[in-house]
C-alpha atoms as a PDB file:
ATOM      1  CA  UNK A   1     -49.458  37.123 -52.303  1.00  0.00           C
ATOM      2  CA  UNK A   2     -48.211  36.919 -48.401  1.00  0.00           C
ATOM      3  CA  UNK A   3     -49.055  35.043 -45.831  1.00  0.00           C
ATOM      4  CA  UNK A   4     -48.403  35.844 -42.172  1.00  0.00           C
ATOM      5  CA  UNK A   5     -50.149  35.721 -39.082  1.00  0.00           C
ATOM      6  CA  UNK A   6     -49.960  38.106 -36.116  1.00  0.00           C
ATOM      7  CA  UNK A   7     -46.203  37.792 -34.889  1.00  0.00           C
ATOM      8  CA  UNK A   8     -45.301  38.250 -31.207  1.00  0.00           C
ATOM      9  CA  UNK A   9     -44.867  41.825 -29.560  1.00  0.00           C
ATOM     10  CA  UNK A  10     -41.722  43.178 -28.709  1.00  0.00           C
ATOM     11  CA  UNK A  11     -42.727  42.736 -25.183  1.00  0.00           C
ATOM     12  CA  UNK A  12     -42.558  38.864 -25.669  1.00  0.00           C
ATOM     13  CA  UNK A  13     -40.028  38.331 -28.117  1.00  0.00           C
ATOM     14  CA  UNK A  14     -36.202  37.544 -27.994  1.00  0.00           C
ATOM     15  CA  UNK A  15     -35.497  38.722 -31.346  1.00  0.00           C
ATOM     16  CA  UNK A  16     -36.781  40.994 -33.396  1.00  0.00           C
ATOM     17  CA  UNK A  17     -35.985  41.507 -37.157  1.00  0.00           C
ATOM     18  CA  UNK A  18     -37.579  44.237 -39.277  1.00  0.00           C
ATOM     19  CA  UNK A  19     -36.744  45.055 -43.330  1.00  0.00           C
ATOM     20  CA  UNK A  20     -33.856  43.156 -43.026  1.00  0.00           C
ATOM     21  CA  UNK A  21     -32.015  43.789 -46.711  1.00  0.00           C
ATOM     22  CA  UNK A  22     -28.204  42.185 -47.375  1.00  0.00           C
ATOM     23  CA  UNK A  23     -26.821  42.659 -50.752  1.00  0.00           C
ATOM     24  CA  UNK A  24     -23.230  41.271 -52.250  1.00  0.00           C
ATOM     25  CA  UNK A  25     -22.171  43.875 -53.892  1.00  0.00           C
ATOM     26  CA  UNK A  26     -18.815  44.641 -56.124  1.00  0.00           C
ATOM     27  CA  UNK A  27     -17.395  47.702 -57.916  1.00  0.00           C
ATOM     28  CA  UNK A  28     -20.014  47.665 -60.318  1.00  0.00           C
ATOM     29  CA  UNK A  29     -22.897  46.142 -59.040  1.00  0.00           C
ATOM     30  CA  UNK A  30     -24.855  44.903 -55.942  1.00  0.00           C
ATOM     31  CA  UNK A  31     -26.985  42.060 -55.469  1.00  0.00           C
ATOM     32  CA  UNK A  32     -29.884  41.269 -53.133  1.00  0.00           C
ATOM     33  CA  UNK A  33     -30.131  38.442 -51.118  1.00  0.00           C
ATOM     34  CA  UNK A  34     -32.082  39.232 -48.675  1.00  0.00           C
ATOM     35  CA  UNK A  35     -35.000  41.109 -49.697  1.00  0.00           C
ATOM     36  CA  UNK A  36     -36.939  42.877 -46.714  1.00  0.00           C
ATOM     37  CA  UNK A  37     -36.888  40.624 -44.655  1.00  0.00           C
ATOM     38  CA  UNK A  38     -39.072  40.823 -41.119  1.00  0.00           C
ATOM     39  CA  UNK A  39     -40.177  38.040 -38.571  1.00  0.00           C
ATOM     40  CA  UNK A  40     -40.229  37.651 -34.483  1.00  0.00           C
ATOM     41  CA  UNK A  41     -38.749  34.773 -32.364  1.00  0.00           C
ATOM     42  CA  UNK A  42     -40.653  34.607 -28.926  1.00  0.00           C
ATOM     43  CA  UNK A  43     -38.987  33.547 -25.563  1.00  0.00           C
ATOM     44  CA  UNK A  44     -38.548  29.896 -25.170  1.00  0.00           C
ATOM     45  CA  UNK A  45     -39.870  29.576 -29.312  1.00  0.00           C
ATOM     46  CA  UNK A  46     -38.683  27.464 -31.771  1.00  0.00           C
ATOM     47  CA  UNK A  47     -38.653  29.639 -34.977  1.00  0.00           C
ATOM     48  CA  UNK A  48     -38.126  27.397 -38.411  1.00  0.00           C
ATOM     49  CA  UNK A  49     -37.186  29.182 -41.467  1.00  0.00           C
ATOM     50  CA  UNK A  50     -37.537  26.680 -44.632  1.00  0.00           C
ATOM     51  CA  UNK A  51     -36.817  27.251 -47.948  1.00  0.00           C
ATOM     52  CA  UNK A  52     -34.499  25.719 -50.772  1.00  0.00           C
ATOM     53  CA  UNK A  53     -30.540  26.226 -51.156  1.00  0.00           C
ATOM     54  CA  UNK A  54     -29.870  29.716 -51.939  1.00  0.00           C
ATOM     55  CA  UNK A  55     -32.700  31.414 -50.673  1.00  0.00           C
ATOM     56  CA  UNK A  56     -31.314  33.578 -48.131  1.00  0.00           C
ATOM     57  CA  UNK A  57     -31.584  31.314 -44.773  1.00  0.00           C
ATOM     58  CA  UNK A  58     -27.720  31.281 -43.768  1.00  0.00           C
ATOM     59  CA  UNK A  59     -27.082  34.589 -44.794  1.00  0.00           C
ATOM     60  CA  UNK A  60     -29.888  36.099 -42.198  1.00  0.00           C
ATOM     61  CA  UNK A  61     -27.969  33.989 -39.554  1.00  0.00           C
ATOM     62  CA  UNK A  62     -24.967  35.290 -40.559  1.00  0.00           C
ATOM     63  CA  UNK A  63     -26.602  38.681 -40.727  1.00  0.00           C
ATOM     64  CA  UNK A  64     -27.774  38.525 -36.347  1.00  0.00           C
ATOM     65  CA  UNK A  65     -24.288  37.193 -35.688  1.00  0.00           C
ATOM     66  CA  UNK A  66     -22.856  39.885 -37.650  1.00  0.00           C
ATOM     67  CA  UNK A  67     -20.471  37.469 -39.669  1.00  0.00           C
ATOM     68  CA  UNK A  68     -21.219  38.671 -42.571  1.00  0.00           C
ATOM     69  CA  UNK A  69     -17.711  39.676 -44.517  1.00  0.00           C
ATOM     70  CA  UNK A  70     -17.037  41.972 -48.057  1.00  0.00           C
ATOM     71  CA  UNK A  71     -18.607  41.420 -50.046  1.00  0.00           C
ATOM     72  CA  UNK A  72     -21.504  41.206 -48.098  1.00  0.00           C
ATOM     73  CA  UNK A  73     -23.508  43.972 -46.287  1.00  0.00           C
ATOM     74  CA  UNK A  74     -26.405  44.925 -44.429  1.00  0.00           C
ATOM     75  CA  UNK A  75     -28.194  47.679 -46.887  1.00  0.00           C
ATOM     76  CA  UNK A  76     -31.106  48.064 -44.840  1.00  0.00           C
ATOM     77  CA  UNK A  77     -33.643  47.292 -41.823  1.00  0.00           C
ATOM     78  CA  UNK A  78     -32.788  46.584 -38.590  1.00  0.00           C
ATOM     79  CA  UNK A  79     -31.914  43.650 -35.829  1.00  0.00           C
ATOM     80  CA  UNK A  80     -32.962  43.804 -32.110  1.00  0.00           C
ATOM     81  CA  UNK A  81     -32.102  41.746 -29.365  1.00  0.00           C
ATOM     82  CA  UNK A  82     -34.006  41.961 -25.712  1.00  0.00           C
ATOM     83  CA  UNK A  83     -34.426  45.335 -26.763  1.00  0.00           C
ATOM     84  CA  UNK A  84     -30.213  46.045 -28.386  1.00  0.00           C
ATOM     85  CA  UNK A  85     -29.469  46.659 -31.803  1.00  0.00           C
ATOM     86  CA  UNK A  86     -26.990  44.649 -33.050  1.00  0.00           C
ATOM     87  CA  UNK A  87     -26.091  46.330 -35.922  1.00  0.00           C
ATOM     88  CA  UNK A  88     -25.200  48.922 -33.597  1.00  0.00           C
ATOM     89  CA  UNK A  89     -22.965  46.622 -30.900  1.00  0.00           C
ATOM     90  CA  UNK A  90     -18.879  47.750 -31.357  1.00  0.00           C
ATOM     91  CA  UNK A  91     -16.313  45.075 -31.215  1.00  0.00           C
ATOM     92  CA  UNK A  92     -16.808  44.517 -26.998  1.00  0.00           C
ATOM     93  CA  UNK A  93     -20.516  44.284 -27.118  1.00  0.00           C
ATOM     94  CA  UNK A  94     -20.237  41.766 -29.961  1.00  0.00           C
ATOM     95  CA  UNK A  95     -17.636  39.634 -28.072  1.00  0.00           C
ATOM     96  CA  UNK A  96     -20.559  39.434 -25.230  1.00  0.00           C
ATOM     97  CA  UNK A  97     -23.374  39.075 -27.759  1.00  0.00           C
ATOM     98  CA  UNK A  98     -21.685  35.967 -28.865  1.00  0.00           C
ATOM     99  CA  UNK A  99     -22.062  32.713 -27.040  1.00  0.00           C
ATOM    100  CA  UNK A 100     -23.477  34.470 -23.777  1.00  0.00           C
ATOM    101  CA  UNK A 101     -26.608  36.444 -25.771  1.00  0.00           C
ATOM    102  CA  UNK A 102     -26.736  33.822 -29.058  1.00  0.00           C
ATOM    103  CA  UNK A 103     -25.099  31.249 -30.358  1.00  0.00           C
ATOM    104  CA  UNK A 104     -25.012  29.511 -33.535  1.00  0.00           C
ATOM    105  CA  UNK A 105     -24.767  25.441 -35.060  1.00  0.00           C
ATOM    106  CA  UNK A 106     -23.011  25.900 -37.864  1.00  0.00           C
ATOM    107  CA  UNK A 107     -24.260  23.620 -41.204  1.00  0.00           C
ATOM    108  CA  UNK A 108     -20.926  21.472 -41.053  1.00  0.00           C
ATOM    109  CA  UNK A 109     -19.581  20.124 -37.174  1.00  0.00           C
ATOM    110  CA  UNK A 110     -16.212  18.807 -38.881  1.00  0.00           C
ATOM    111  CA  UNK A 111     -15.646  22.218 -40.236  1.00  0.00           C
ATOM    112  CA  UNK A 112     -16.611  23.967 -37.361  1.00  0.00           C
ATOM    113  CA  UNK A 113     -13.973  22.144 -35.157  1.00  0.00           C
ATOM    114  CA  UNK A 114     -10.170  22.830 -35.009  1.00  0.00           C
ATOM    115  CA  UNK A 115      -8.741  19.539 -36.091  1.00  0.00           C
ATOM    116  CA  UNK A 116      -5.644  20.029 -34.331  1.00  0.00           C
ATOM    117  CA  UNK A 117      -7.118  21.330 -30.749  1.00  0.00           C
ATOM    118  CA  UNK A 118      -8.831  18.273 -28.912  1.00  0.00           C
ATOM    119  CA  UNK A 119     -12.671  18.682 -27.736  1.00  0.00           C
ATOM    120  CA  UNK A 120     -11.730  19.529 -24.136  1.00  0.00           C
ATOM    121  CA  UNK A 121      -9.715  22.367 -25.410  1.00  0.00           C
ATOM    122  CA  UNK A 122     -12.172  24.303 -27.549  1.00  0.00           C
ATOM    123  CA  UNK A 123     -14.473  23.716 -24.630  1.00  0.00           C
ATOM    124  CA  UNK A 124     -12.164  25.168 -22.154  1.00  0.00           C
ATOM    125  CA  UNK A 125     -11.589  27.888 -24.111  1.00  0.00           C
ATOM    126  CA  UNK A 126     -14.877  29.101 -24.415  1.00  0.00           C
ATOM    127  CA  UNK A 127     -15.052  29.225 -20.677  1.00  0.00           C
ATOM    128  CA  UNK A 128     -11.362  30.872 -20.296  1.00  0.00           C
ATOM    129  CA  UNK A 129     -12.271  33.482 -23.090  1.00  0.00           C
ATOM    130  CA  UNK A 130     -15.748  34.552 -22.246  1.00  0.00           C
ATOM    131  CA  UNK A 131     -16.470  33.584 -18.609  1.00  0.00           C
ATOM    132  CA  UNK A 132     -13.094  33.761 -16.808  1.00  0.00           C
ATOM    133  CA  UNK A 133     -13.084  30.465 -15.380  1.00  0.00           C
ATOM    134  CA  UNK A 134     -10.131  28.863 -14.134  1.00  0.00           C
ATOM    135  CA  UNK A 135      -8.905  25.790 -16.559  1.00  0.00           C
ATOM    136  CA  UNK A 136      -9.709  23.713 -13.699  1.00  0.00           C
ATOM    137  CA  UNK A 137     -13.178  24.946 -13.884  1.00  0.00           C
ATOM    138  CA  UNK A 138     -13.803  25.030 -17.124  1.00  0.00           C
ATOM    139  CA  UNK A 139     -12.900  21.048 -18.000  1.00  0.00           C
ATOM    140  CA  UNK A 140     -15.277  20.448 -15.114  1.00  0.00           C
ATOM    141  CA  UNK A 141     -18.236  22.253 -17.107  1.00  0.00           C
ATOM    142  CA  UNK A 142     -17.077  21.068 -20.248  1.00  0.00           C
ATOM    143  CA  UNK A 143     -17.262  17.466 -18.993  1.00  0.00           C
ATOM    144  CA  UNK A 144     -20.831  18.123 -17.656  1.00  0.00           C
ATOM    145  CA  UNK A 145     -21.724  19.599 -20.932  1.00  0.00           C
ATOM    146  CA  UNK A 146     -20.731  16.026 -22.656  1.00  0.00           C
ATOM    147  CA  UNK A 147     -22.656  14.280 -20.244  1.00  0.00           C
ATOM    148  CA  UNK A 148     -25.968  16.615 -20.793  1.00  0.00           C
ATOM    149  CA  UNK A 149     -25.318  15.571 -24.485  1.00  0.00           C
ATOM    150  CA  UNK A 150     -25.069  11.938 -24.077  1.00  0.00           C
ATOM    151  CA  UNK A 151     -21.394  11.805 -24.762  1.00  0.00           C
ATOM    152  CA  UNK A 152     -18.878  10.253 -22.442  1.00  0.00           C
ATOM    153  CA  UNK A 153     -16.378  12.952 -20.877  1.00  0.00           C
ATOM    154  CA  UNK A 154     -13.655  10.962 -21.548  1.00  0.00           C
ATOM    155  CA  UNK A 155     -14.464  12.197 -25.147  1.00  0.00           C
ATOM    156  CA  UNK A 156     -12.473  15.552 -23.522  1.00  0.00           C
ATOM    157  CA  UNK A 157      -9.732  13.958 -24.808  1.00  0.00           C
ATOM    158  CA  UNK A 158     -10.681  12.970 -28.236  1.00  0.00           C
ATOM    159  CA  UNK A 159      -9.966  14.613 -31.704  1.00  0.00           C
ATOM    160  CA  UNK A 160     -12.532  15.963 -34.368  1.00  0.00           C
ATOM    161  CA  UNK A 161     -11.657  12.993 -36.314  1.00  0.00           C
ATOM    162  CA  UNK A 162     -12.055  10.242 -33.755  1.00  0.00           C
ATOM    163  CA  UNK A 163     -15.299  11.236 -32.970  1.00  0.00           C
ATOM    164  CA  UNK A 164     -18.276   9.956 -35.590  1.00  0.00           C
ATOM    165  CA  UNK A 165     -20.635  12.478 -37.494  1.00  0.00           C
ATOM    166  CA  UNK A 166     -23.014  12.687 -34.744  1.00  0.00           C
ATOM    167  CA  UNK A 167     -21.030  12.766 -31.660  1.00  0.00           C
ATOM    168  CA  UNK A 168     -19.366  16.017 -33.342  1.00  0.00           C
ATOM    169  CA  UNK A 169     -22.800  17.871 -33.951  1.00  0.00           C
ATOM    170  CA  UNK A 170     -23.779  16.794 -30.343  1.00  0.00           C
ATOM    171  CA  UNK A 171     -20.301  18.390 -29.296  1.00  0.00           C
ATOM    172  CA  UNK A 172     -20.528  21.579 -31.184  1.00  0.00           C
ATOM    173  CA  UNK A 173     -24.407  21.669 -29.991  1.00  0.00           C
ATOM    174  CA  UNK A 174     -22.829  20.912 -26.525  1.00  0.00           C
ATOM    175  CA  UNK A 175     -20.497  24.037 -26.979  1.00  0.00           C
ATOM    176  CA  UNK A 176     -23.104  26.413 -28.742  1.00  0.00           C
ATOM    177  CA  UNK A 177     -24.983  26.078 -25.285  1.00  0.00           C
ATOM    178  CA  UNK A 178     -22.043  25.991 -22.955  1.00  0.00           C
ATOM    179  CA  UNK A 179     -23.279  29.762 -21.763  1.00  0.00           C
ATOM    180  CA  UNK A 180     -26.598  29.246 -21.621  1.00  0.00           C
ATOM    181  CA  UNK A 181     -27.257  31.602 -24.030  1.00  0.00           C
ATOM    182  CA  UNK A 182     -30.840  33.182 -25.053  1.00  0.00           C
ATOM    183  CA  UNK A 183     -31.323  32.044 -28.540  1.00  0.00           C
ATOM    184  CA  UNK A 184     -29.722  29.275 -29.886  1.00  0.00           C
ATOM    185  CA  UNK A 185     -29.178  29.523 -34.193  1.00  0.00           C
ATOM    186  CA  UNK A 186     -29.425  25.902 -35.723  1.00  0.00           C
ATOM    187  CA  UNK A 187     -28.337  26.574 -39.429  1.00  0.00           C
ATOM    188  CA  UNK A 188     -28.853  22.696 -41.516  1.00  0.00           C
ATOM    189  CA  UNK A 189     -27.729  21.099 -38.135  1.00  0.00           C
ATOM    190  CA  UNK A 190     -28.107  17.692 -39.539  1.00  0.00           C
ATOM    191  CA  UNK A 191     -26.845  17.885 -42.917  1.00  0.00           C
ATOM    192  CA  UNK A 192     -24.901  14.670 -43.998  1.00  0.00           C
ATOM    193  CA  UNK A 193     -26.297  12.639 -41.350  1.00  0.00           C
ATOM    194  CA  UNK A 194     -28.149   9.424 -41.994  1.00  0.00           C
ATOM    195  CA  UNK A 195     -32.211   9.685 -40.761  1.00  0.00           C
ATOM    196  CA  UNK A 196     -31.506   7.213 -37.441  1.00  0.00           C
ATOM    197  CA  UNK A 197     -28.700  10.215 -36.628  1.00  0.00           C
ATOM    198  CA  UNK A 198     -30.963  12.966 -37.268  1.00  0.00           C
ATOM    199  CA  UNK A 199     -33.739  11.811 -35.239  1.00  0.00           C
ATOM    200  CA  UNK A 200     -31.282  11.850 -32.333  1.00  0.00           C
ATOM    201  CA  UNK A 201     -30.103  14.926 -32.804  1.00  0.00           C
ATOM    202  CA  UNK A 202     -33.500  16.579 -32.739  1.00  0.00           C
ATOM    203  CA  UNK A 203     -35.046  14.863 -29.963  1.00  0.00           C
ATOM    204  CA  UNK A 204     -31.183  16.040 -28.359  1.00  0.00           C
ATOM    205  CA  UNK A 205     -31.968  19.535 -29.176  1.00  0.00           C
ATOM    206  CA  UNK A 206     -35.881  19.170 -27.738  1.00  0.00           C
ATOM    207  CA  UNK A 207     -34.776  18.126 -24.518  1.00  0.00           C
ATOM    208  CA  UNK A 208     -31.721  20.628 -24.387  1.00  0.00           C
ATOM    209  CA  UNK A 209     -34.529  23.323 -25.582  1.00  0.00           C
ATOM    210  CA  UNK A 210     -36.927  22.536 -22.483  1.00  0.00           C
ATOM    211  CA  UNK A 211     -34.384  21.572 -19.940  1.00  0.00           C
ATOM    212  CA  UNK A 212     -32.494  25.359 -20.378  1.00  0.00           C
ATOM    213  CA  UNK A 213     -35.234  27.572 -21.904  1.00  0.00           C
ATOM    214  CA  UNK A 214     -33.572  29.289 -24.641  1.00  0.00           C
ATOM    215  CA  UNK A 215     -35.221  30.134 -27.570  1.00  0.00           C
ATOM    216  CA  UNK A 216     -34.283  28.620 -31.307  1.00  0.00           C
ATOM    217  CA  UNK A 217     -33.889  29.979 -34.876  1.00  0.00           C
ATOM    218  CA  UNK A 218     -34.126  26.646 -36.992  1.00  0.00           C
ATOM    219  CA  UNK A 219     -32.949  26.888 -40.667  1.00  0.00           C
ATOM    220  CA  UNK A 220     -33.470  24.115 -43.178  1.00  0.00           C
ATOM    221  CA  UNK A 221     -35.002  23.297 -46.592  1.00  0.00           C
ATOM    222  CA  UNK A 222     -36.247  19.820 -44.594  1.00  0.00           C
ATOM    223  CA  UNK A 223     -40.056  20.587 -44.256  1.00  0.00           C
ATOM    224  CA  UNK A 224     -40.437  17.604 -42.320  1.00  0.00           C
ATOM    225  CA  UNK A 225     -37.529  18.154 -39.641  1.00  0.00           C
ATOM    226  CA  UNK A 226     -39.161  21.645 -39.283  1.00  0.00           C
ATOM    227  CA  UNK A 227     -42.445  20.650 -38.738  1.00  0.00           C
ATOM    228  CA  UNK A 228     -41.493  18.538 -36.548  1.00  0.00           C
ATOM    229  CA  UNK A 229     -39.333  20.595 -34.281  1.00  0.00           C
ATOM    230  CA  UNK A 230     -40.629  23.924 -34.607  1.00  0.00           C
ATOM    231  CA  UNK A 231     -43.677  26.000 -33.258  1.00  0.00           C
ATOM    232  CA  UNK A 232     -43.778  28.666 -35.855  1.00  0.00           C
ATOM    233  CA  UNK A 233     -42.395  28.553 -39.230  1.00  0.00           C
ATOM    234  CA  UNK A 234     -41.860  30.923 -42.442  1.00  0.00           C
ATOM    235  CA  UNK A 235     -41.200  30.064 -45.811  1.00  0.00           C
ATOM    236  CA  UNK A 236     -38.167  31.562 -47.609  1.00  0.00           C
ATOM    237  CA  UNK A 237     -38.103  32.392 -51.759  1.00  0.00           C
ATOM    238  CA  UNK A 238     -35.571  34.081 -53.928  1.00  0.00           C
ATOM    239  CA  UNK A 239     -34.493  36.891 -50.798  1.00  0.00           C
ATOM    240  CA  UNK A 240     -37.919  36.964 -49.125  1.00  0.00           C
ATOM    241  CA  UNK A 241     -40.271  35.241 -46.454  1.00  0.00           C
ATOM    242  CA  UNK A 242     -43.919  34.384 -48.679  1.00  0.00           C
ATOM    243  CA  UNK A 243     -45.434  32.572 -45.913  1.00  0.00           C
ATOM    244  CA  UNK A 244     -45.259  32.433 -42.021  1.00  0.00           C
ATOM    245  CA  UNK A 245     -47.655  30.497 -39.664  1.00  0.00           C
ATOM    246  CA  UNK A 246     -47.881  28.099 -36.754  1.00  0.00           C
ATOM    247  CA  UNK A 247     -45.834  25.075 -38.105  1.00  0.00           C
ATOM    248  CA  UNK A 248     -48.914  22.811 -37.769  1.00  0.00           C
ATOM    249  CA  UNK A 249     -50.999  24.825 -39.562  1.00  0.00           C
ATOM    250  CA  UNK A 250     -48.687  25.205 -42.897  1.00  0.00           C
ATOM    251  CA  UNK A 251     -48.376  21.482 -42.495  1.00  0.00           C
ATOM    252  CA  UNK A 252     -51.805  21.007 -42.697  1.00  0.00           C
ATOM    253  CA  UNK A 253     -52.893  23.481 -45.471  1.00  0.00           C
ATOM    254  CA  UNK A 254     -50.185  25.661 -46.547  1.00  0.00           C
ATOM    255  CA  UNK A 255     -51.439  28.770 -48.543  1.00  0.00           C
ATOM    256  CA  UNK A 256     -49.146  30.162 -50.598  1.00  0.00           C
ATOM    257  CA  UNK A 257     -47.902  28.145 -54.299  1.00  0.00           C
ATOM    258  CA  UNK A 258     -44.449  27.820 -53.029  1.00  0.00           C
ATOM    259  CA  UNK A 259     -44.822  26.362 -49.623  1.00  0.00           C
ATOM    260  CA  UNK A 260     -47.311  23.725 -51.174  1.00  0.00           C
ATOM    261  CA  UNK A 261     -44.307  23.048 -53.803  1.00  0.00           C
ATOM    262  CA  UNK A 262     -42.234  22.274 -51.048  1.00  0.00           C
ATOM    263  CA  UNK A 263     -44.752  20.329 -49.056  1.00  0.00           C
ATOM    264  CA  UNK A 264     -45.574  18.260 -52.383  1.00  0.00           C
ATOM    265  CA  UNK A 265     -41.868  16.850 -52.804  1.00  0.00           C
ATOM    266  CA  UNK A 266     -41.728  15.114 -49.663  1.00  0.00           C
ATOM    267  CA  UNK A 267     -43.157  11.566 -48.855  1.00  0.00           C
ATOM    268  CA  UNK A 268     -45.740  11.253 -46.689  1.00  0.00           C
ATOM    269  CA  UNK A 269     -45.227   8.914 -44.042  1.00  0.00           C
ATOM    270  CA  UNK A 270     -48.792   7.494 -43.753  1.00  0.00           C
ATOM    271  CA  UNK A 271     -51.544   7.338 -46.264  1.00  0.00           C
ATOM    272  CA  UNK A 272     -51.684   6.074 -50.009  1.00  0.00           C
ATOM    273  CA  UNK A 273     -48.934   6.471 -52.430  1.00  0.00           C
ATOM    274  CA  UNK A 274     -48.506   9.411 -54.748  1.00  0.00           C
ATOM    275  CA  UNK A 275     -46.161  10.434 -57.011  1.00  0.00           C
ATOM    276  CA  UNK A 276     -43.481  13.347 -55.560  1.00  0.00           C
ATOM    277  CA  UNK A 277     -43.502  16.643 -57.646  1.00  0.00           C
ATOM    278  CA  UNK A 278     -39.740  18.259 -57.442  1.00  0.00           C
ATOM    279  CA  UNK A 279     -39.743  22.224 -57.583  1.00  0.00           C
ATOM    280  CA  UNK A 280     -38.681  21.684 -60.995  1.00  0.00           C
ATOM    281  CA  UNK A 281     -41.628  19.844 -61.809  1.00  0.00           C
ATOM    282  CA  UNK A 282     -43.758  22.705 -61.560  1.00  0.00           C
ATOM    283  CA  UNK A 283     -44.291  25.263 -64.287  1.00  0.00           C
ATOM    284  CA  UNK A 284     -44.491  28.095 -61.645  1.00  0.00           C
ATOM    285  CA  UNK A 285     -40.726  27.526 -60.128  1.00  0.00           C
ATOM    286  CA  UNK A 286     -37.984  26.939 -61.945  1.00  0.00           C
ATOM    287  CA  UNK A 287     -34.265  26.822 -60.832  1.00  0.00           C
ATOM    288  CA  UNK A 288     -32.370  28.485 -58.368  1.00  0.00           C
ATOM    289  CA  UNK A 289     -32.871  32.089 -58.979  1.00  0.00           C
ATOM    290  CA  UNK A 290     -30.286  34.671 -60.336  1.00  0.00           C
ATOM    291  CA  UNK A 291     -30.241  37.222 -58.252  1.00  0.00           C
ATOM    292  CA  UNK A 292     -29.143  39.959 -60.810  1.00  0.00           C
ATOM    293  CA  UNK A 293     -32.640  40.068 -62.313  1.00  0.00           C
ATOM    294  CA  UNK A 294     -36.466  38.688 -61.604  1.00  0.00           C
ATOM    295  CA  UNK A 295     -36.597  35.437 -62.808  1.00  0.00           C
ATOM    296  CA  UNK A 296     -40.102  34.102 -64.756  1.00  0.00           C
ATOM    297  CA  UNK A 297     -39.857  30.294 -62.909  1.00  0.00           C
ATOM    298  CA  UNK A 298     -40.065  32.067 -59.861  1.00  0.00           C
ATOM    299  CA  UNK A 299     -42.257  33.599 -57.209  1.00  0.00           C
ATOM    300  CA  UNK A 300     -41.330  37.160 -56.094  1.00  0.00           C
ATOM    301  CA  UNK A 301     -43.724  38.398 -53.243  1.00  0.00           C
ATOM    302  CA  UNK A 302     -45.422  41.941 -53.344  1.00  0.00           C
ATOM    303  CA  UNK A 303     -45.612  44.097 -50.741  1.00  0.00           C
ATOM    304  CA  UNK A 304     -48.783  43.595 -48.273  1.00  0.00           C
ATOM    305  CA  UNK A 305     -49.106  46.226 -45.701  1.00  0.00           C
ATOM    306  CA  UNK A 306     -52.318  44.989 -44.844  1.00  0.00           C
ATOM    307  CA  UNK A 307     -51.018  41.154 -43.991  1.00  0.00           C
ATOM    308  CA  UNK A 308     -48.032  42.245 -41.634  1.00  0.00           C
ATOM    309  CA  UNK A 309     -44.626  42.213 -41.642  1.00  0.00           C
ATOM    310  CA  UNK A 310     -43.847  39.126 -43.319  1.00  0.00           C
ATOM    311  CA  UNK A 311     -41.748  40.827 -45.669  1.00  0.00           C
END
C-alpha cells in the first residue's frame, strides 16, 4: 500500500526527484538504500521527510548535493533542479550548485565547523570563494548574517567551541543561507539540543524561510518538529517513501501502518493520557532493517502506478 497525493508540476517546483535508487555496493555485492525514490519540493515549500534512523533520509540529501562517496552510488532515477540535472553538473557547475543553487544544515553544527578557523573566517570565505567579494565585504555580510540570526557580530571573532550548541546551528544556518540560495536542506538540524533550543531554532528557520523565500527539504524522524514546520510531508521505510500528504492531514489521520506507528510513539500534548507504543512494540515492524534481504518486521511498499509517484 502507498499513499500520495497529487505532487506539484514541474512548472511550480524547485526540485524534482524521480526513481531515485542509491546502493553501497562492494566487490561482491550491492546494497539498496534508497529504493525508487520520487517526490516534488514547490517554490517557497517546506518539504519534511520523516522516518526512523537508517531509512534513507541523509543519504537522499547527500544524493542532490552529490556528496555521496565509494562506496556509495546513484544506480538509478534522476535529480532536477529549476529544470538542471544534477547528476549531470561537472565539477564547475557543482561548485555553483552549491551554496548559490542549495545548501545544506548538516545533522551535527560542531562537526560541521573548522575548530581551528574562527566564525568570521568560514563566513568570509564563503563570500571570497563563491561570490568574489572583497574581505572587507564579506565580514560586512557575514556580520549582517549574525545579526539576521540573533547572534551578536562580535561573535565574528569567536571559536566553534566558545559558542553554545545553539548559537553554532544558528551560525551554520546563518552560513547555509549566506547566498540566498533556492532550497535550503535541513538534515536533523536540532539533534542534541534541549526542547527550549529547538523551539528557537525552528521558529529561526520560519522567519528566515518567509523573510528570503527559499524553499526547504526538512529531514527528521521527529514527527512533531515536522508537523510543525512543514507544509507537505512523506514518510520514509526501509529505502522507500510509503506515505506523502499535506503535513496536517497525516497528522490528523495518517493512512498507511507505518506512519500511524510513528505517530503512536509520540506524546500528545493535549488530551487524556495513553500509553506510547515504540516501533518495536508492534508486531508489524521490527528493528532496523538489513538491507541485504526483505525483512518480515518490516513494511516494504509495492509498486502503485495508479497512486503516483510516491515511490
Amino acid at each position: 500500500m502507498t499513499v500520495s497525493q497529487t505532487s506539484f508540476g514541474s512548472h511550480d517546483s524547485v526540485l524534482e526527484v524521480r526513481d531515485l535508487v542509491v546502493q553501497y555496493v562492494s566487490d561482491t555485492r550491492a546494497i539498496t538504500a534508497v529504493d525508487r525514490v520520487s517526490f516534488d519540493i514547490g517554490v517557497g515549500e517546506i518539504f519534511g521527510l520523516a522516518g526512523e534512523s537508517g531509512c534513507g533520509k541523509s543519504t537522499i540529501a547527500n544524493s542532490i548535493m552529490r556528496l555521496l562517496r565509494h562506496p556509495a552510488l546513484i544506480a538509478g532515477g534522476s535529480i532536477t533542479f529549476g529544470g538542471r540535472d544534477v547528476l549531470a553538473m561537472d565539477t564547475d557547475e557543482l561548485r555553483r550548485f552549491r551554496w548559490q543553487d542549495v545548501a545544506m544544515v548538516f545533522q551535527s553544527a560542531m562537526n560541521s565547523l573548522n575548530p581551528v578557523m574562527t566564525i568570521g573566517d568560514q563566513m568570509v570565505d564563503i563570500f571570497t570563494t563563491h561570490a568574489g567579494y572583497s574581505r572587507k565585504e564579506s565580514l560586512r555580510r557575514s556580520a549582517q548574517l549574525l545579526e539576521l540570526v540573533r547572534i551578536d557580530p562580535a561573535r565574528l571573532r569567536s571559536y566553534p567551541h566558545q559558542l553554545s550548541g545553539g548559537m553554532r546551528q544558528r551560525a551554520v544556518i546563518a552560513m547555509a543561507v549566506a547566498l540566498k540560495p533556492s532550497l535550503l536542506i535541513l538534515d536533523e538540524p536540532t539533534t542534541a539540543l534541549d526542547v527550549v533550543v529547538q523551539q528557537e531554532i525552528m521558529a529561526q528557520i520560519k522567519d528566515l524561510q518567509r523573510e528570503l523565500g527559499f524553499s526547504v527539504l526538512f529531514i527528521t524522524h521527529d514527527m512533531s518538529l515536522m508537523v510543525e514546520l512543514s507544509h507537505r510531508m512523506a514518510v520514509m521505510n526501509s529505502g522507500r517513501i510509503v506515505e506523502t500528504a499535506a503535513a496536517k492531514t497525516i497528522h490528523a489521520s495518517p493512512r498507511h501502518p507505518y506512519t500511524q506507528a510513528l505517530m503512536n510513539a509520540f506524546p500528545p500534548l493535549t488530551g487524556p493520557r495513553r500509553p506510547l507504543r515504540g516501533l518495536g512494540d508492534d508486531v508489524t515492524f521490527g528493528d532496523i532493517p538489513d538491507l541485504e534481504e526483505v525483512t518480515p518486521g518490516h513494511f516494504v511498499a509495492p509498486a502503485a502506478p495508479s497512486l503516483g509517484a510516491s515511490l
